[in-house]
Protein backbone atom coordinates (compact mmCIF):
# COMPACT_ATOMS: atom_id res chain seq x y z
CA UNK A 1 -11.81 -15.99 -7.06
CA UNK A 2 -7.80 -15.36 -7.66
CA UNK A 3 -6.54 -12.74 -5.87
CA UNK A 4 -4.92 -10.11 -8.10
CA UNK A 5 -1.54 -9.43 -7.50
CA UNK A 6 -0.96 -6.58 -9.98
CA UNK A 7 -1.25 -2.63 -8.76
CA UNK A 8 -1.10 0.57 -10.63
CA UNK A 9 0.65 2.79 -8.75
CA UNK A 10 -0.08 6.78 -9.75
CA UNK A 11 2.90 8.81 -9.54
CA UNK A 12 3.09 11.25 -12.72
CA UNK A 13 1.39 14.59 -10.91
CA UNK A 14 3.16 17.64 -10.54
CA UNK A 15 2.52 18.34 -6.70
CA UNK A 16 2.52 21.72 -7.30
CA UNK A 17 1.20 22.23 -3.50
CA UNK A 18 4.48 20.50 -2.49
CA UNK A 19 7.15 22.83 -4.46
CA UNK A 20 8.04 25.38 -1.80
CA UNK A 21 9.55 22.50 0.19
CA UNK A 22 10.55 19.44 -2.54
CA UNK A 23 11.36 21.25 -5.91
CA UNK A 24 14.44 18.80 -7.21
CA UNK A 25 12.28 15.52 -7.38
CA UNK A 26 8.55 14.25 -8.03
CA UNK A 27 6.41 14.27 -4.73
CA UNK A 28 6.91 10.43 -4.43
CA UNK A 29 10.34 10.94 -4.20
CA UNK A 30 9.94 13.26 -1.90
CA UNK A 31 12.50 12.13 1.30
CA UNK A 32 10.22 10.70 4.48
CA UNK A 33 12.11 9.42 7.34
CA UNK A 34 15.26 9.22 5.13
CA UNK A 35 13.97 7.40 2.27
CA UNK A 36 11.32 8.33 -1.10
CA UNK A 37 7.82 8.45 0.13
CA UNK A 38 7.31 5.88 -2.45
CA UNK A 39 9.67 3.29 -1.12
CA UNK A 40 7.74 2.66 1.96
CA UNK A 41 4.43 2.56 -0.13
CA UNK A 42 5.91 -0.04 -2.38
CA UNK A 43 7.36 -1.96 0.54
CA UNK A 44 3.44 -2.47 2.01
CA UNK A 45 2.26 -3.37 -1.07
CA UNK A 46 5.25 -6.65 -1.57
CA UNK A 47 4.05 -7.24 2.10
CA UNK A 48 0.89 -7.70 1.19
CA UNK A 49 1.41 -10.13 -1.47
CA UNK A 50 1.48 -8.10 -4.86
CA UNK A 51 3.62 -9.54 -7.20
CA UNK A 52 3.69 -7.23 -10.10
CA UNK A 53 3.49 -3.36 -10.25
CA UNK A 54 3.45 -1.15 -13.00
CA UNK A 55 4.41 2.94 -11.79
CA UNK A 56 2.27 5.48 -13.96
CA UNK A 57 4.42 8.06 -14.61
CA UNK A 58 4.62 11.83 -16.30
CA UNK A 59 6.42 14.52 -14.33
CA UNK A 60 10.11 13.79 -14.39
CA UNK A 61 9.58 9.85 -15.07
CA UNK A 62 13.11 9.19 -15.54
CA UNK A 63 13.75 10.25 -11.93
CA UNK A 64 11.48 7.55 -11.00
CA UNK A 65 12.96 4.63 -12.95
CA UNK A 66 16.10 5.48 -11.27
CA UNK A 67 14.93 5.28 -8.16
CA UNK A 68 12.72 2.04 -8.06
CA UNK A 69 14.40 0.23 -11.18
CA UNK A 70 13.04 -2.79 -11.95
CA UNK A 71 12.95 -5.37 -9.17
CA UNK A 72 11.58 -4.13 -5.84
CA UNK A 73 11.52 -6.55 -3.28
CA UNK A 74 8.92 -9.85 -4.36
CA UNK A 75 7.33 -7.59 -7.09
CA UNK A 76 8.30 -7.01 -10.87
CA UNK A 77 7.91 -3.28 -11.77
CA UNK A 78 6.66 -1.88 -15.01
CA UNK A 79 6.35 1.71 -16.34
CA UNK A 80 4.04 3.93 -18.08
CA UNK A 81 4.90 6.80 -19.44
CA UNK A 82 2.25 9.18 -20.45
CA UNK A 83 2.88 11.28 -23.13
CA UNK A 84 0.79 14.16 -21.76
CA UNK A 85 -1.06 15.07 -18.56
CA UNK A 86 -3.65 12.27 -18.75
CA UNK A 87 -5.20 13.12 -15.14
CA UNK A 88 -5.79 10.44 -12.98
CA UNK A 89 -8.46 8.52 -15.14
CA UNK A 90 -6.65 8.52 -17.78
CA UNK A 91 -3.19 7.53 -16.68
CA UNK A 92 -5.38 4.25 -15.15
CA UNK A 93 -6.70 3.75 -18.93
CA UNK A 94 -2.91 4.20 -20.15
CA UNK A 95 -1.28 2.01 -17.43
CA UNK A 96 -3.96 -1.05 -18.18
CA UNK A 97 -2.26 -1.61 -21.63
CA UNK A 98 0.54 -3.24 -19.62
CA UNK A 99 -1.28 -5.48 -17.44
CA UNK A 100 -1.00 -9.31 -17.39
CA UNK A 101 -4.22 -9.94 -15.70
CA UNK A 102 -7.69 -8.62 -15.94
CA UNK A 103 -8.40 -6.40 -12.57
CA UNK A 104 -6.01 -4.64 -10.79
CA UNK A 105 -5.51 -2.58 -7.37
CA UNK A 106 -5.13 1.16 -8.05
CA UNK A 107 -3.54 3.60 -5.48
CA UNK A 108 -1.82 7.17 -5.49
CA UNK A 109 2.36 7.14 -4.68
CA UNK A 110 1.70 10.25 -2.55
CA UNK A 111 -0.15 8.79 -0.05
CA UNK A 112 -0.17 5.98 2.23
CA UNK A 113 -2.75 3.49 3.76
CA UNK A 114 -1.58 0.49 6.09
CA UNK A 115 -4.50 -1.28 4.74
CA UNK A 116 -4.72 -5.39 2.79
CA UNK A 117 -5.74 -5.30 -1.01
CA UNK A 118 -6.89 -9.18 -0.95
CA UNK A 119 -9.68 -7.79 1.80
CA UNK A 120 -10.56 -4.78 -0.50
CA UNK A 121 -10.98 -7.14 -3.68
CA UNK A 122 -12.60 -10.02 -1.44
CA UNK A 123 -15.12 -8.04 -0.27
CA UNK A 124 -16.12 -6.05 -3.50
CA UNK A 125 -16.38 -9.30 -5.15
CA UNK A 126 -18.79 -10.65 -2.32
CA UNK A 127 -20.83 -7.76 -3.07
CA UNK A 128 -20.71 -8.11 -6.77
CA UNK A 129 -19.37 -4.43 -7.09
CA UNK A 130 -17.51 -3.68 -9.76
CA UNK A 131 -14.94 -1.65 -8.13
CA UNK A 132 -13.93 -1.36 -4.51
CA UNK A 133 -12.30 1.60 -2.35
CA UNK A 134 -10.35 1.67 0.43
CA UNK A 135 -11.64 3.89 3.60
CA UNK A 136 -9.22 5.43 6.01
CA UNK A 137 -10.37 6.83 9.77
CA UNK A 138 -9.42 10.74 9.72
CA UNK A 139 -9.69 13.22 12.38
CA UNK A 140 -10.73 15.84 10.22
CA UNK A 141 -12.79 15.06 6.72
CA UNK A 142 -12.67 18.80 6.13
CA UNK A 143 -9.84 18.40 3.25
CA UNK A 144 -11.32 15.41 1.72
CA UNK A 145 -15.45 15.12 2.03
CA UNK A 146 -16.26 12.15 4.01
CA UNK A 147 -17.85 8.79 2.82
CA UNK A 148 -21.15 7.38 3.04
CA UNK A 149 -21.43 3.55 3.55
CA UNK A 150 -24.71 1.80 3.64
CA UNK A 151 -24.38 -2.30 4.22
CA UNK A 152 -20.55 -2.77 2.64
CA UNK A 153 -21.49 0.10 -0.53
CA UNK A 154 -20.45 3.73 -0.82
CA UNK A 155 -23.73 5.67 -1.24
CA UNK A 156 -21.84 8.92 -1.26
CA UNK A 157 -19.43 11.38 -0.17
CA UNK A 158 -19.82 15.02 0.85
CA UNK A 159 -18.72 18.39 0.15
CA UNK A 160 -15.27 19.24 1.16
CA UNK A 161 -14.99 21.63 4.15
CA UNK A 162 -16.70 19.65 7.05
CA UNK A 163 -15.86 19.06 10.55
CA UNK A 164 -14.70 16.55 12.95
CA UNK A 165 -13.52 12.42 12.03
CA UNK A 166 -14.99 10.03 9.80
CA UNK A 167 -14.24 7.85 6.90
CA UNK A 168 -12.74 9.29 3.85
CA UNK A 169 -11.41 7.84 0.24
CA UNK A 170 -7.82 7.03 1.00
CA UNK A 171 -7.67 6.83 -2.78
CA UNK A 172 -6.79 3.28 -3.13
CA UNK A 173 -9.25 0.92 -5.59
CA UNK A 174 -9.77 -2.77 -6.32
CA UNK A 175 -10.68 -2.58 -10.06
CA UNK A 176 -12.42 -5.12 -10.85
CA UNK A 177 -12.51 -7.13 -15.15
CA UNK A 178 -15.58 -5.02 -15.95
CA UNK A 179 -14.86 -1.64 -14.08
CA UNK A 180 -11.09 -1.77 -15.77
CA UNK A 181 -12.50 -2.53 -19.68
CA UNK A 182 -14.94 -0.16 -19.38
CA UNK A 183 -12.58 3.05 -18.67
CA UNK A 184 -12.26 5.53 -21.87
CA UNK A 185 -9.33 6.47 -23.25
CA UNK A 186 -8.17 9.83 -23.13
CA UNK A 187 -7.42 12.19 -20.32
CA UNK A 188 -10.22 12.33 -17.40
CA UNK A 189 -10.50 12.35 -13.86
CA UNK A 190 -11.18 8.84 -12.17
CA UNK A 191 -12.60 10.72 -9.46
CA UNK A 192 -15.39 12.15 -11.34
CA UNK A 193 -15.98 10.45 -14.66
CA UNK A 194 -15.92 7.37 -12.73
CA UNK A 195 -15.72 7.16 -9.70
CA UNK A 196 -19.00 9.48 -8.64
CA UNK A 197 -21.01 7.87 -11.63
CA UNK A 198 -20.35 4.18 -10.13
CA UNK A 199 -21.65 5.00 -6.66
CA UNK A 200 -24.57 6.78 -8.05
CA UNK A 201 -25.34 3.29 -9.43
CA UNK A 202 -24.73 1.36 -6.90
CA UNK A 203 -21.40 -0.54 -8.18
CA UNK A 204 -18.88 0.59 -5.46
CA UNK A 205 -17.76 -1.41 -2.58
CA UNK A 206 -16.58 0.47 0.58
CA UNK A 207 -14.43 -1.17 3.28
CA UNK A 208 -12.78 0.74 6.36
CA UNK A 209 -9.49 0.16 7.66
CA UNK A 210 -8.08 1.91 10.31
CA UNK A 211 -4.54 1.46 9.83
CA UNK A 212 -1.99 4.53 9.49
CA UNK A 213 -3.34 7.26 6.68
CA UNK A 214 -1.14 10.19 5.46
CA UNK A 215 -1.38 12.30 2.32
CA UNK A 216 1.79 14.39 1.94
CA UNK A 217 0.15 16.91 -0.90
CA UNK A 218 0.23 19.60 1.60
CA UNK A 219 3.40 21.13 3.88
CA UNK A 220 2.10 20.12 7.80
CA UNK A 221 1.57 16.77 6.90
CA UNK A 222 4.75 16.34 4.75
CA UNK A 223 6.14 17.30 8.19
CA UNK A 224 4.34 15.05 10.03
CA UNK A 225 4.43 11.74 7.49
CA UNK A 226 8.70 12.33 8.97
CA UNK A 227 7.81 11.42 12.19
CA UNK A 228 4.91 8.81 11.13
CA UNK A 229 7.55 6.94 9.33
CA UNK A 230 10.30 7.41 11.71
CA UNK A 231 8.46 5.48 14.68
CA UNK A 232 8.67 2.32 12.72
């Protein structure tokens, strides 16, 4: 199979939980090691081969466009705009409109995996799923619910609020033809209108990577994607 070398990148929330420190800009514009969070996510993804992104955007969009323009590196960027809060499921549905191809990779701009899309999409297609997510290594699943693999599928995730490490959705998704045309239109969460219903069936592909993981929703680790970034 091709590899797909188109993303949707999600970048129109309101990081509300973020304000008290980054009020003036979107969160993935938020400055990391001297730069917009979303500038060193967009940089992994042109390393990793993607050739075309399209930026889903709400919450001060124009900021955005200024930022990343239209050229970033190897890739061509797109936009879409939604004209309303669309949650996560539905800015997906909106953003697929502009799409050359058929599948597409699907991460958040405020948060970063060092992780390789072609292995994600080669190894959902291997197991016939019909979507794929990415799993990062944590040292605490407490804020996130930790996954549940059995033989290359995610069987299921669990409550918030645990302790110690494990494997957690680093919200990043291979979607493949059939996953993609079958999300509705209107606003819903990807999460849970499709995400939970697909590994219920049996459709979603989980592979781990244990390359760098940060999520800068929250204050400490806002502070400590700085130095994560910094180092490199």
């Amino acid at each position: 199979m091709q590899q797909t070398e188109e993303a949707i990148v999600l970048v129109g929330g309101f990081g509300t939980r973020l304000r008290a420190i980054v009020s003036d800009v979107p969160k993935p514009l938020a400055p990391v090691a001297g730069r917009p969070f979303l500038a060193w996510v967009l940089d992994a993804l042109s390393h990793h081969g993607m050739r075309r992104i399209i930026l889903a955007t709400g919450y001060r969009a124009e900021q955005v466009e200024a930022a990343v323009g239209r050229r970033w590196r190897s890739m061509d960027v797109a936009y879409s705009v939604e004209p309303e809060p669309l949650g996560t499921g539905g800015a997906i549905a909106f953003a697929r409109d502009g799409l050359l191809g058929d599948a597409a990779h699907v991460l958040n701009g405020d948060s970063f995996l060092d992780y390789e899309p072609g292995s994600l999409q080669r190894h959902t297609q291997s197991l016939g799923g019909m979507l794929g997510v990415a799993l990062a290594s944590v040292m605490d699943v407490g804020r996130y619910g930790a996954a549940r693999l059995d033989n290359g599928h995610v069987v299921g995730f669990s409550e918030k609020g645990g302790v110690g490490g494990g494997w957690i959705n680093a919200g990043c998704y291979y979607l493949g033809p059939q996953a993609l045309a079958n999300l509705p239109s209107g606003a819903f969460s990807f999460e849970a209108d499709v995400l939970a219903p697909a590994v219920s069936g049996g459709a979603v592909a989980g592979l781990q990577f244990d390359g760098r993981f940060i999520d800068i929703g929250v204050p400490d680790d806002f502070e400590r994607a700085q130095l994560l970034f910094a180092q490199q």
